[in-house]
C-alpha atoms as a PDB file:
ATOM      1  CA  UNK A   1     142.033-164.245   5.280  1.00  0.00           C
ATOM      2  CA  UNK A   2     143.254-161.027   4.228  1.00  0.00           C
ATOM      3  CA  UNK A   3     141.169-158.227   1.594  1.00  0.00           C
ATOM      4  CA  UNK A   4     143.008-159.262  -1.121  1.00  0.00           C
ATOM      5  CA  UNK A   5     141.860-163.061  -1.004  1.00  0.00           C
ATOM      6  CA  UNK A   6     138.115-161.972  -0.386  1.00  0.00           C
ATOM      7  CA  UNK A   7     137.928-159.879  -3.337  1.00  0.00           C
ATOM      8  CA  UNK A   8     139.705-162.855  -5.755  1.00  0.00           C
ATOM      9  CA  UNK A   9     136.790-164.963  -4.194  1.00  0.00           C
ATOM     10  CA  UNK A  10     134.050-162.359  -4.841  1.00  0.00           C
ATOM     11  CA  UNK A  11     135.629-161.555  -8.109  1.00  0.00           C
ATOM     12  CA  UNK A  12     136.315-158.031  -7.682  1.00  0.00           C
ATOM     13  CA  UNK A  13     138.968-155.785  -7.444  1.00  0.00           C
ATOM     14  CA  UNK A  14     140.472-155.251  -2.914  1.00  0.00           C
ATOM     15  CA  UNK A  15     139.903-151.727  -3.776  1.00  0.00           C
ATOM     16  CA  UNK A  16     136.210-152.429  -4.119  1.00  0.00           C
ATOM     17  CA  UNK A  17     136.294-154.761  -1.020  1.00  0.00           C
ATOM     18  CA  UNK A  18     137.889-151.824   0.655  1.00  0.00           C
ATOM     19  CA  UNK A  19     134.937-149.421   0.371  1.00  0.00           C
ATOM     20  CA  UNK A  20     132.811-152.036   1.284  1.00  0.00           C
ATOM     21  CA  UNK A  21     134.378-152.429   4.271  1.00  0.00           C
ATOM     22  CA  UNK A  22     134.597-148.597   4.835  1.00  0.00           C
ATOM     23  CA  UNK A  23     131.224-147.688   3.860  1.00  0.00           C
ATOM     24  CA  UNK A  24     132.083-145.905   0.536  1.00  0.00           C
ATOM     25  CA  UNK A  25     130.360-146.701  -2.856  1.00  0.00           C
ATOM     26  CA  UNK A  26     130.421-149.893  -4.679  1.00  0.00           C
ATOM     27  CA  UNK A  27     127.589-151.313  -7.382  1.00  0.00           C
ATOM     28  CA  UNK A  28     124.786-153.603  -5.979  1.00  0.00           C
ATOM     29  CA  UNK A  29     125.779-156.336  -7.685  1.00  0.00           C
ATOM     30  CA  UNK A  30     129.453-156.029  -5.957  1.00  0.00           C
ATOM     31  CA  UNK A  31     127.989-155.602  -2.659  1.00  0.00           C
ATOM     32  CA  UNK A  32     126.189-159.078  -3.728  1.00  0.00           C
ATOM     33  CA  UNK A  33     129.070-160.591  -4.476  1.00  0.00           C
ATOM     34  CA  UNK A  34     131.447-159.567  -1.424  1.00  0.00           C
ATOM     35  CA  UNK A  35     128.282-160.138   1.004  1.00  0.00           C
ATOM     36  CA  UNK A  36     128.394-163.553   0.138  1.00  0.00           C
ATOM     37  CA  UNK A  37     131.596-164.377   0.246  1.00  0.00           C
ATOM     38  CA  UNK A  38     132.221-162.248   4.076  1.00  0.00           C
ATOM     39  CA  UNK A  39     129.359-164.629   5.302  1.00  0.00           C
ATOM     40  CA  UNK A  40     130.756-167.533   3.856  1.00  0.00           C
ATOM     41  CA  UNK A  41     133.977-167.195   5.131  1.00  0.00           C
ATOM     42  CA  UNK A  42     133.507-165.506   8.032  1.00  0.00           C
ATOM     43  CA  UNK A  43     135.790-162.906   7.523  1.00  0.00           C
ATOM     44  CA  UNK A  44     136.211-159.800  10.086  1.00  0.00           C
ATOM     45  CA  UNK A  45     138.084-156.958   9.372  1.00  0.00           C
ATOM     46  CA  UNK A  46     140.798-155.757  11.781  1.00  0.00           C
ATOM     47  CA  UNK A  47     139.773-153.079  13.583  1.00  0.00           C
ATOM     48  CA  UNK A  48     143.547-152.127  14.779  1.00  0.00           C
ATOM     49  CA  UNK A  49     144.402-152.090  11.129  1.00  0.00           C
ATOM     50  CA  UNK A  50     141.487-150.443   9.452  1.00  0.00           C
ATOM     51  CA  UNK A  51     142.452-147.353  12.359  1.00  0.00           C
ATOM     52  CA  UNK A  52     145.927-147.463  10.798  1.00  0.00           C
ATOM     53  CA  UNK A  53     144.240-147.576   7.022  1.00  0.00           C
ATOM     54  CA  UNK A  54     141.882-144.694   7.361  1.00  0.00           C
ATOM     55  CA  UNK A  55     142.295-142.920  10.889  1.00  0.00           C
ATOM     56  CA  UNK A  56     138.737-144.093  11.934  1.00  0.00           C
ATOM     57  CA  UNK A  57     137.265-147.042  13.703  1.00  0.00           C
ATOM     58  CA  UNK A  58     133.853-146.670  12.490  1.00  0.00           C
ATOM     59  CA  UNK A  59     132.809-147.313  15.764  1.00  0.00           C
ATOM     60  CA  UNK A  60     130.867-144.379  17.701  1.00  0.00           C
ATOM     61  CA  UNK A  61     130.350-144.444  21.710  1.00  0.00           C
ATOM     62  CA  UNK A  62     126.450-144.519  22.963  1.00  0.00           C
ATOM     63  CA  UNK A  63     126.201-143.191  26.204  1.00  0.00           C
ATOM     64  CA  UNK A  64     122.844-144.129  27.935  1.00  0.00           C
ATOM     65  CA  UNK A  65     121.380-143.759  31.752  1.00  0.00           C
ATOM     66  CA  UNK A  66     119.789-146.769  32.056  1.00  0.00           C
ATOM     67  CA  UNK A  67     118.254-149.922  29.310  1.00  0.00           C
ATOM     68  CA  UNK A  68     115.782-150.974  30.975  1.00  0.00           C
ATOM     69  CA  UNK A  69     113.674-147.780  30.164  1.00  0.00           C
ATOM     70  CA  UNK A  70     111.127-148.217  27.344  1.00  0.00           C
ATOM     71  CA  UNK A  71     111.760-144.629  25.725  1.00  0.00           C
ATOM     72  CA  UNK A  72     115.775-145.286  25.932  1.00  0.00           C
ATOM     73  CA  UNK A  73     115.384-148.547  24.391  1.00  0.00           C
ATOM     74  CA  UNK A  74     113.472-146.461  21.809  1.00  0.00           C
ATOM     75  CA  UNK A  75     116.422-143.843  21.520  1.00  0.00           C
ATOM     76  CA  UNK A  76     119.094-146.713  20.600  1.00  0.00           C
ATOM     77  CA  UNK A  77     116.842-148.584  18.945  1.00  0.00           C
ATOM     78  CA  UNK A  78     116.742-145.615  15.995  1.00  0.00           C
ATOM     79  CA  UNK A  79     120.447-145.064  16.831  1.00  0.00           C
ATOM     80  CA  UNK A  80     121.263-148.787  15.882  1.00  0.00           C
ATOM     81  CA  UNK A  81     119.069-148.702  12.977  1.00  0.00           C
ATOM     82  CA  UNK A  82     120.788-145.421  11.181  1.00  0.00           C
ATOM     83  CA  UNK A  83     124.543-146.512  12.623  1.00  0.00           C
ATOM     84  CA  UNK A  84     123.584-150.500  10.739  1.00  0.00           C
ATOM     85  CA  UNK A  85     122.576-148.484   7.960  1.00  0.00           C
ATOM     86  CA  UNK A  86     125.669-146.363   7.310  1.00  0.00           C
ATOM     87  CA  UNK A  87     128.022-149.282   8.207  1.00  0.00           C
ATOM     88  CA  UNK A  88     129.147-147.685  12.187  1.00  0.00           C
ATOM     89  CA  UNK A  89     128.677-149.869  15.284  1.00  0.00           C
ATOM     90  CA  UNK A  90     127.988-149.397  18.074  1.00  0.00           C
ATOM     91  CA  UNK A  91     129.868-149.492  21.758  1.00  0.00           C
ATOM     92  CA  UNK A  92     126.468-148.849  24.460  1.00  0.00           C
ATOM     93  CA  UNK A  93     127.618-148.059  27.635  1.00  0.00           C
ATOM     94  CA  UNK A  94     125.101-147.537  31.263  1.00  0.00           C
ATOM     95  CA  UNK A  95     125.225-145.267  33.768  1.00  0.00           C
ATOM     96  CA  UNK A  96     122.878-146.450  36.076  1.00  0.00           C
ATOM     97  CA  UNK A  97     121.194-142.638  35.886  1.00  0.00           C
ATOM     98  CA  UNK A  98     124.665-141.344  37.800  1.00  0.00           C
ATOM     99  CA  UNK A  99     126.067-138.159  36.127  1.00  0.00           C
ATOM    100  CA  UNK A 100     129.900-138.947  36.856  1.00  0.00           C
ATOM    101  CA  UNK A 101     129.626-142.163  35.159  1.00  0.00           C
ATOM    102  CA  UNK A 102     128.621-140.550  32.213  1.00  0.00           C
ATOM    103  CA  UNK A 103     131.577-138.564  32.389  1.00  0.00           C
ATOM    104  CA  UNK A 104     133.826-141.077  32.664  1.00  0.00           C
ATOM    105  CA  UNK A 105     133.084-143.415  29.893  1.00  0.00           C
ATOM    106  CA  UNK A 106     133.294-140.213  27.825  1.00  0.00           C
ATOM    107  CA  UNK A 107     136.411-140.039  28.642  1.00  0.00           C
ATOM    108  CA  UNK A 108     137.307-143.780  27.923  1.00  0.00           C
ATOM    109  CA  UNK A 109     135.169-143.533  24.930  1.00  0.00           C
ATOM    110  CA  UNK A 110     137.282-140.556  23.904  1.00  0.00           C
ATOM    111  CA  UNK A 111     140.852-142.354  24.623  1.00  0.00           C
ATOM    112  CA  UNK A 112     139.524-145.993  22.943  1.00  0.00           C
ATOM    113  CA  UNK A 113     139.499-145.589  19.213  1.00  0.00           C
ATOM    114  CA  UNK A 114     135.572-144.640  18.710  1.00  0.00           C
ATOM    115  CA  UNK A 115     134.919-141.904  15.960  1.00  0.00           C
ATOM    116  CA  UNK A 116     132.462-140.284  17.797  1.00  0.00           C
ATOM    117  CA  UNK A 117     129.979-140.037  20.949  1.00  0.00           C
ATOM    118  CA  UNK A 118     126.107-140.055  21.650  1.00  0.00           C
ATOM    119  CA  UNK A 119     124.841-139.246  24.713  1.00  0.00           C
ATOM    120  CA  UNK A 120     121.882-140.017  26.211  1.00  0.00           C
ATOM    121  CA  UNK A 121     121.725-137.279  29.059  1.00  0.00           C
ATOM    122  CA  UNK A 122     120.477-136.767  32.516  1.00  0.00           C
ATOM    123  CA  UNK A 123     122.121-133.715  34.436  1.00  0.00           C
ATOM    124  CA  UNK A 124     124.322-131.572  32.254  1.00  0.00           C
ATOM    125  CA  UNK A 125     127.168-130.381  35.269  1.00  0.00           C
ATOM    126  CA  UNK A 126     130.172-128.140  34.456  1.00  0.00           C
ATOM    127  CA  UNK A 127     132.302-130.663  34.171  1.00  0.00           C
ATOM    128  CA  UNK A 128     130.022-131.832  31.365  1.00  0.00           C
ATOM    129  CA  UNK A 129     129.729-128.832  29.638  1.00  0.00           C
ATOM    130  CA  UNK A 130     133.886-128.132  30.152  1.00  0.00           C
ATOM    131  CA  UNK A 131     134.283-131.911  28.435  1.00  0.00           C
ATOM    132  CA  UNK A 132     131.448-131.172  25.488  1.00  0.00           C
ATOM    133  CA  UNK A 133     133.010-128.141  24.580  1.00  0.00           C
ATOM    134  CA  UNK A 134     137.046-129.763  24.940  1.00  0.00           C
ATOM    135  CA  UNK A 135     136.114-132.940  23.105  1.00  0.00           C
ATOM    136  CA  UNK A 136     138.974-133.808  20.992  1.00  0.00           C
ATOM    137  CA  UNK A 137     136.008-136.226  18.746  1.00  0.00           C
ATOM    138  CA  UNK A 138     132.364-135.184  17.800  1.00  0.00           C
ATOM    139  CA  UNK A 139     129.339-135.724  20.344  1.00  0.00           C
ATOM    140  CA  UNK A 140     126.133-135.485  19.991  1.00  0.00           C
ATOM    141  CA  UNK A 141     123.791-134.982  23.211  1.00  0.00           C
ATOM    142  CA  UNK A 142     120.303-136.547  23.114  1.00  0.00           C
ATOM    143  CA  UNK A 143     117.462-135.480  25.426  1.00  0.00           C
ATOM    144  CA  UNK A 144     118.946-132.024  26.867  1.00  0.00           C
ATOM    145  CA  UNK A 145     119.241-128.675  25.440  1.00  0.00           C
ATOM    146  CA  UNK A 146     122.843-127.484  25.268  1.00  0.00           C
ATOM    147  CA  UNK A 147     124.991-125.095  23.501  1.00  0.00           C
ATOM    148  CA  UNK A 148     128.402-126.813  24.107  1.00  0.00           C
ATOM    149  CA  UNK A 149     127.632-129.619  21.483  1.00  0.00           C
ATOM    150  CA  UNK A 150     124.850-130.854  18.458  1.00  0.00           C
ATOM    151  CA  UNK A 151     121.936-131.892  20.491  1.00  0.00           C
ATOM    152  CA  UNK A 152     118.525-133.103  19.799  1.00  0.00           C
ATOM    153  CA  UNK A 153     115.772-132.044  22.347  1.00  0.00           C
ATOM    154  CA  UNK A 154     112.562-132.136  22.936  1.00  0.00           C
ATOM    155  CA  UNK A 155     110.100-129.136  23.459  1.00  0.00           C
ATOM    156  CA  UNK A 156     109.439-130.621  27.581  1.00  0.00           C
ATOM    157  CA  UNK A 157     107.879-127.387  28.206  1.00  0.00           C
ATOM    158  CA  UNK A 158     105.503-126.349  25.854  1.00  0.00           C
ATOM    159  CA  UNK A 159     104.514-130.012  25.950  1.00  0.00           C
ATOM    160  CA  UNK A 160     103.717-129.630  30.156  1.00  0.00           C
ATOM    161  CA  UNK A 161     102.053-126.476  29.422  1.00  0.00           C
ATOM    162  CA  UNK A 162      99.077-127.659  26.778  1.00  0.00           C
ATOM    163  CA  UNK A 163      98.767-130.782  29.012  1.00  0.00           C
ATOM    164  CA  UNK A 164      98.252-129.209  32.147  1.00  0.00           C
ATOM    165  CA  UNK A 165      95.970-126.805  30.519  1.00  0.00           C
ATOM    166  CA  UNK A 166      93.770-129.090  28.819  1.00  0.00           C
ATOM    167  CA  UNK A 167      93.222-130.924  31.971  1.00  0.00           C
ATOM    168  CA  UNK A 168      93.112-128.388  34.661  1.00  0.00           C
ATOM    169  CA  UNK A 169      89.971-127.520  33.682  1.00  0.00           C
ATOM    170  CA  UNK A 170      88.619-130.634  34.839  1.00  0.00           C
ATOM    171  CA  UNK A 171      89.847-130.661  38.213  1.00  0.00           C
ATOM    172  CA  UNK A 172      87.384-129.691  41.327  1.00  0.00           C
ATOM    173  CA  UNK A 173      90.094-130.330  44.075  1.00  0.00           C
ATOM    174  CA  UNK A 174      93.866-130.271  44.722  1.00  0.00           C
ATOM    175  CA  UNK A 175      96.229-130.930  41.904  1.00  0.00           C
ATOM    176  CA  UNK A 176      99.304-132.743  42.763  1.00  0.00           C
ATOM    177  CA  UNK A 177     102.875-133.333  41.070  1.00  0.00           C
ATOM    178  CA  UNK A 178     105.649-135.631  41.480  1.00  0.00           C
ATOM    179  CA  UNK A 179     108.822-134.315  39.853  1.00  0.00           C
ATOM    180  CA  UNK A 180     111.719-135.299  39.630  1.00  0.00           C
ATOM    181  CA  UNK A 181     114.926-133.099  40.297  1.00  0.00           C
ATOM    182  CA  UNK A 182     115.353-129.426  38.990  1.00  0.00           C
ATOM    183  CA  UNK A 183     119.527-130.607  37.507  1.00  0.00           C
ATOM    184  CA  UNK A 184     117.680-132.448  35.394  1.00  0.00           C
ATOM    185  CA  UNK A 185     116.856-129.177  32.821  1.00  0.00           C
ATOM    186  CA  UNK A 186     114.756-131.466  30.683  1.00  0.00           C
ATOM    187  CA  UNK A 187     112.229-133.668  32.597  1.00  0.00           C
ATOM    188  CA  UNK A 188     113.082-131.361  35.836  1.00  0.00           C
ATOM    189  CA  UNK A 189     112.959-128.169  35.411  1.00  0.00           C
ATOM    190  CA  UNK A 190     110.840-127.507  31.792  1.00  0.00           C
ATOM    191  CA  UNK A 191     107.985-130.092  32.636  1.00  0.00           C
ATOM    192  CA  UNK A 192     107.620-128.067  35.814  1.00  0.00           C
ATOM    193  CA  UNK A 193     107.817-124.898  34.469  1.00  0.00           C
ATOM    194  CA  UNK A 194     105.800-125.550  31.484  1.00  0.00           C
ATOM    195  CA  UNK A 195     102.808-127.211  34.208  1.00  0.00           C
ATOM    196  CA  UNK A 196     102.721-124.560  36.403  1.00  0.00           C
ATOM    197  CA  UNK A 197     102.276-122.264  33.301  1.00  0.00           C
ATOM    198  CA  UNK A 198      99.817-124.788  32.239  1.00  0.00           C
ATOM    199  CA  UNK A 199      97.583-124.452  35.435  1.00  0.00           C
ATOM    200  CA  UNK A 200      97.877-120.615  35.632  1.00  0.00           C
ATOM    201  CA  UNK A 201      96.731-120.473  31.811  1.00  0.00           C
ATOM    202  CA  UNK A 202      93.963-122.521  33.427  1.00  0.00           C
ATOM    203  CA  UNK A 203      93.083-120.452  36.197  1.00  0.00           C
ATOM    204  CA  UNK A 204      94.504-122.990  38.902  1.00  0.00           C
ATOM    205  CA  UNK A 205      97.821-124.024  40.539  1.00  0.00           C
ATOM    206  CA  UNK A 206      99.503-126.688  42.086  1.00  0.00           C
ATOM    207  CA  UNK A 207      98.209-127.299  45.960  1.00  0.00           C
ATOM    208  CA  UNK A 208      99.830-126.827  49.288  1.00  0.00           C
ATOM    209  CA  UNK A 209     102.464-129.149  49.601  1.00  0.00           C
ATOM    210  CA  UNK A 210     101.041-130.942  47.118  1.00  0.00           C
ATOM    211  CA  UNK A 211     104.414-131.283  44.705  1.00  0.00           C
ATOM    212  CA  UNK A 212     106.722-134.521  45.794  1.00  0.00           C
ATOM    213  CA  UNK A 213     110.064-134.841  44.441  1.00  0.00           C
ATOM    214  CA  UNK A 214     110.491-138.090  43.339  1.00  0.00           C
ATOM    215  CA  UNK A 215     113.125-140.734  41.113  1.00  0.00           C
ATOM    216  CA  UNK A 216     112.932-142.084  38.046  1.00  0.00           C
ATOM    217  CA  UNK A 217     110.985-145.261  39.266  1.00  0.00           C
ATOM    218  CA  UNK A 218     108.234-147.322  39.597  1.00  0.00           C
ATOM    219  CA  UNK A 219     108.753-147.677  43.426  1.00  0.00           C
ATOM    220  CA  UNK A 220     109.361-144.213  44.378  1.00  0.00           C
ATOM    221  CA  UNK A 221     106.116-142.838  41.993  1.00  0.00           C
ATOM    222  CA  UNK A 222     104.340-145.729  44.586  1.00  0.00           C
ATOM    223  CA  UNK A 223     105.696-143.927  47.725  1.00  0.00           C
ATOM    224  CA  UNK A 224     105.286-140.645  47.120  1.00  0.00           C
ATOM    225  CA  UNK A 225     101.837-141.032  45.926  1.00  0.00           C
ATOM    226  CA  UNK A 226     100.810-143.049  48.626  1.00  0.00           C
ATOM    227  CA  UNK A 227     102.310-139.928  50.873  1.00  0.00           C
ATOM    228  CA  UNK A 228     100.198-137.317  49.188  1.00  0.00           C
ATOM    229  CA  UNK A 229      97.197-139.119  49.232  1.00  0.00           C
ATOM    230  CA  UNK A 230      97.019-139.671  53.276  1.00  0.00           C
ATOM    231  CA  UNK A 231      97.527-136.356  53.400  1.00  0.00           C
ATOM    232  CA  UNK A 232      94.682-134.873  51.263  1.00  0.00           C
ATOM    233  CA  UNK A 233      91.489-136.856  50.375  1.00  0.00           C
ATOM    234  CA  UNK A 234      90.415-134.127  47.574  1.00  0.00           C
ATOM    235  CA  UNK A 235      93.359-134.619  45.185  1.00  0.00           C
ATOM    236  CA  UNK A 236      91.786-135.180  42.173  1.00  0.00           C
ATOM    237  CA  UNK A 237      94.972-134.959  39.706  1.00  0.00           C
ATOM    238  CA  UNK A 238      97.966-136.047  39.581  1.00  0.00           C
ATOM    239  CA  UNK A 239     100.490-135.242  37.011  1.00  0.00           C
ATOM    240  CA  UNK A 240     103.749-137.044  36.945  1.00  0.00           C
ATOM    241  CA  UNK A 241     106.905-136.204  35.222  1.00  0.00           C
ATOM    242  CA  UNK A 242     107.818-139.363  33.909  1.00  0.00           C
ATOM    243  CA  UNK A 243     105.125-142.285  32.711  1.00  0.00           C
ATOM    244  CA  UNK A 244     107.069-144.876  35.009  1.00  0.00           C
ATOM    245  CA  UNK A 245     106.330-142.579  37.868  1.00  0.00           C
ATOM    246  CA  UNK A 246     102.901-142.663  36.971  1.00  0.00           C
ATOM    247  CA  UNK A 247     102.675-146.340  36.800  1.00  0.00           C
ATOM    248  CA  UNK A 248     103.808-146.032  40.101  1.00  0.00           C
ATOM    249  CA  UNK A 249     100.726-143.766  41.415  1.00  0.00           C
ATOM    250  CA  UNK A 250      99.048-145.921  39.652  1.00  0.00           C
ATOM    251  CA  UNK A 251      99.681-148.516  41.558  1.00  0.00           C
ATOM    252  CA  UNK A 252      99.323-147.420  45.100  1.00  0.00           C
ATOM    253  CA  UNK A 253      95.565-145.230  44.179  1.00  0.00           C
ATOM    254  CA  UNK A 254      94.536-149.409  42.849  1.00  0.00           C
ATOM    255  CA  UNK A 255      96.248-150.522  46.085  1.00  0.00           C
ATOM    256  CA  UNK A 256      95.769-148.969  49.055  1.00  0.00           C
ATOM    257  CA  UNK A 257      92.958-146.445  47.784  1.00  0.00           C
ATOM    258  CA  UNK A 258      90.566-148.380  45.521  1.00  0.00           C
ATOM    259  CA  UNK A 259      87.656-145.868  46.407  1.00  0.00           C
ATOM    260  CA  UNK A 260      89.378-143.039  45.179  1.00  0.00           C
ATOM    261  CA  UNK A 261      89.990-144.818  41.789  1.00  0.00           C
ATOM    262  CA  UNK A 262      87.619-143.014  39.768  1.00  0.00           C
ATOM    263  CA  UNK A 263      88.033-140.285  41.176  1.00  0.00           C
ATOM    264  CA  UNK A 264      91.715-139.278  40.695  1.00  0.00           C
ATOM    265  CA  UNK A 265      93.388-138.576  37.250  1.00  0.00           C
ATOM    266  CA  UNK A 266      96.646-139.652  36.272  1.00  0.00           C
ATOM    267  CA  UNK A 267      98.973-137.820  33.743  1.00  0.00           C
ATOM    268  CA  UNK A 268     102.451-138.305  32.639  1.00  0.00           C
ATOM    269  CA  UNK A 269     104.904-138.125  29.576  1.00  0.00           C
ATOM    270  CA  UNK A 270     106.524-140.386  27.460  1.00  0.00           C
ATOM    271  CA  UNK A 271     103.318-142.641  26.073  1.00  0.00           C
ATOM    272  CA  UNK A 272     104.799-145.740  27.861  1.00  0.00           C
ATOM    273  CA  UNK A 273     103.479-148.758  25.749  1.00  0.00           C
ATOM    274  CA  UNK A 274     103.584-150.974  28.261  1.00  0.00           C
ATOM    275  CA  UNK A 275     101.573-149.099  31.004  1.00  0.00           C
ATOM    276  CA  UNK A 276      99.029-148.493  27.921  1.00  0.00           C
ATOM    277  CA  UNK A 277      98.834-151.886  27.473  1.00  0.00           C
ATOM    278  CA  UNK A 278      97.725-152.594  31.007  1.00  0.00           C
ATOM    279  CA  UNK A 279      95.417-149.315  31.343  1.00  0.00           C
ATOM    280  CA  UNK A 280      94.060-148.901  27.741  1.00  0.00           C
ATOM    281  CA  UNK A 281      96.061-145.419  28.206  1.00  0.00           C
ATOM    282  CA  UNK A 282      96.440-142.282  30.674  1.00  0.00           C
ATOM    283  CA  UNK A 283      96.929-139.110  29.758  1.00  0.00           C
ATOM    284  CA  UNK A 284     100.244-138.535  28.429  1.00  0.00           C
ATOM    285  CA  UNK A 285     102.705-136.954  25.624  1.00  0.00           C
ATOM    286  CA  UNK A 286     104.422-139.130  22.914  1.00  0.00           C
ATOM    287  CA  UNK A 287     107.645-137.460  22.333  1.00  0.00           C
ATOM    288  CA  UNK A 288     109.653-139.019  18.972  1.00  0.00           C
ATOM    289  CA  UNK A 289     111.863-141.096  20.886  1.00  0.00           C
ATOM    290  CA  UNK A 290     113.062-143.276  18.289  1.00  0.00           C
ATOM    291  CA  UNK A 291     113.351-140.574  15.743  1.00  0.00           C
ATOM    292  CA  UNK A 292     115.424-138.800  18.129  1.00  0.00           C
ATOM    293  CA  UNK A 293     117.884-141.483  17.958  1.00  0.00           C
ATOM    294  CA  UNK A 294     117.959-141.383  14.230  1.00  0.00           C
ATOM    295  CA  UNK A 295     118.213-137.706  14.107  1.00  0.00           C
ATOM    296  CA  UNK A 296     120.965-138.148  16.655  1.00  0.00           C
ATOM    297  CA  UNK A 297     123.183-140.865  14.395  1.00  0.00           C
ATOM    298  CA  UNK A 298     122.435-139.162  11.205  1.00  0.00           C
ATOM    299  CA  UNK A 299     123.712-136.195  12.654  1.00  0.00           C
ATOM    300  CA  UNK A 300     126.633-137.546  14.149  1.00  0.00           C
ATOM    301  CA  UNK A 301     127.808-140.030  11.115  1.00  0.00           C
ATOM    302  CA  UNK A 302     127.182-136.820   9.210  1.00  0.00           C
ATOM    303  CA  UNK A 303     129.525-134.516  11.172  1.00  0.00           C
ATOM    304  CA  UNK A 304     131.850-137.584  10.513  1.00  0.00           C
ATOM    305  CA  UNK A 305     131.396-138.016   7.116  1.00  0.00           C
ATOM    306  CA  UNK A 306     132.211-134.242   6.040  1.00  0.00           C
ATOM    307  CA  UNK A 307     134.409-133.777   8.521  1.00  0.00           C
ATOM    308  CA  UNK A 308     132.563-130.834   9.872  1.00  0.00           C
ATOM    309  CA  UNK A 309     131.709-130.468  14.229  1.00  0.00           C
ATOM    310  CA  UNK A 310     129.673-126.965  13.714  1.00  0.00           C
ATOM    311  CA  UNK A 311     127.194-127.742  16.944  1.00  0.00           C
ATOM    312  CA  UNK A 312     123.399-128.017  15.282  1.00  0.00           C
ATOM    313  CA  UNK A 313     120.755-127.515  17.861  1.00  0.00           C
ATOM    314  CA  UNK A 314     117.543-129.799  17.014  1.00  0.00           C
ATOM    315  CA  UNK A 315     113.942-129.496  18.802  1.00  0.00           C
ATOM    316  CA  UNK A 316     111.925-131.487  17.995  1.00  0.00           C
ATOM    317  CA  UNK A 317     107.944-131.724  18.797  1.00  0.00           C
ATOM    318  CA  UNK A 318     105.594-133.989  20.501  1.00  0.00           C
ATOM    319  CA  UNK A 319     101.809-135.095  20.513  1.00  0.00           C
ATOM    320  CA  UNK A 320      99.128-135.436  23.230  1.00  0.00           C
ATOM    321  CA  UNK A 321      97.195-138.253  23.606  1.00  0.00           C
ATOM    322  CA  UNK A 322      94.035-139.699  25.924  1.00  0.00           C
ATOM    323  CA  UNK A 323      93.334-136.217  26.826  1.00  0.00           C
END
């Protein structure tokens, strides 16, 4: 079936199939028409040849750490929605939260014929910021401030700070935190920085040895917590830098210290639906997960589209909630 035979099926002219096909303008009723008849036949445009047609693939590279998190679900969710939308697909590769193997399916995103990248980052080395800024195609980083490249952040700090200061207030004992690590400039370092300036804005700080560096998981929030805790019996919050870590501290306060239940507050960020389900909410911060994503394809498609790779920097903001 070749473009010519679909359009004397549809009834229009192959230049009209063409932009269809492409993504450029043609009438309602012609999109109709050609719909029906791709469906009904089956077709599928060759991808080799469409490269050799136009010079692009329509086809952009999504970078992510992991898919089973809920907000990175959320991220490609509003990636997929914009890239449907504006007739791209989408290649998703996982990193299993390992920085190298980001890098490298960069680099085989940037050899295969993909138009562009998104990536979802983690730790932004030098060998990422040498590849951002040598990129032979457009990327667009999601979830880390950078100058290299178009990113779209979120504002981890000022977020850390209002939530530790709304809630410091309340404490009478220790105050404990389990980060996560400092390479990580986003959920590392700013939510750090942004709760200790939280706390001193509220007259209090974090206690002795009361900060525990932990991953990005359910298990180690579980550990650590359960760590602290034997250590200090007058911990009375707990703010975690991710809400899966705090499902985690959950877990082990309801486990192995049931009397200390009501006694112990637990914060985190990213409004986990899931663990809200379950607890009818902690303390947390909704960031726009999902319209990150969407910023993130828009922007990239768009960069595409007029041909233009002048890095935009995007922040964007975030809410409190159960406070």
């Amino acid at each position: 079936m070749t473009i010519k035979e679909i359009a004397q099926l549809a009834g229009v002219s192959s230049a009209a199939v063409s932009r269809y096909l492409n993504g450029g303008y043609v009438s309602e009723e012609k999109k109709q028409q050609i719909r029906k008849v791709i469906e009904k036949t089956g077709y599928r445009p060759s991808i080799q040849a469409r490269i050799l047609r136009t010079k692009h693939s329509r086809l952009i590279g999504v970078v992510v750490p992991k898919i089973s998190s809920e907000s990175i679900s959320r991220i490609t969710d509003g990636i997929g929605q914009v890239l449907g939308q504006r007739n791209y697909h989408m290649l998703l590769a996982t990193t299993d939260n390992q920085p190298l193997k980001e890098l490298e399916y960069m680099e085989i995103f940037q050899n295969y014929p993909v138009d562009g990248i998104i990536l979802i980052a983690t730790i932004l080395t030098k060998k990422h910021r040498k590849f951002l800024k040598e990129s032979k195609i457009p990327i667009v980083v999601i979830g880390q401030h950078t100058q290299d490249a178009s990113c779209i952040f979120h504002d981890d700090y000022r977020a850390a700070k209002e939530l530790a200061s709304r809630l410091a207030g309340k404490s009478r004992g220790k105050i404990a935190y389990l980060a996560v690590t400092r390479e990580d400039l986003a959920a590392g370092a700013s939510r750090e920085d942004g709760l200790n300036a939280g706390l001193q804005q509220a007259g209090k700080s974090l206690g002795t040895d009361c900060r525990a560096e932990a991953s990005f998981t359910i298990e180690s929030g579980f550990e650590k917590t359960c760590e602290l805790l034997k250590k200090y019996s007058d911990i009375d919050i707990i703010f975690c830098a991710t809400d899966t870590i705090a499902a985690g501290a959950l877990e082990a306060i309801l486990k192995h210290f049931p009397e200390r239940r009501e006694k112990i507050t637990v914060a985190g960020f990213g409004d986990n639906q899931f663990l809200k389900a379950v607890t009818g909410g902690i303390p947390t911060v909704h960031f726009g997960y999902k319209t990150s994503g969407i910023k993130g394809a828009e922007l990239i498609t768009d960069m595409l589209e007029q041909d233009q790779n002048i890095p935009i920097q995007m922040k964007l903001g975030y809410e409190l909630r159960n406070i």
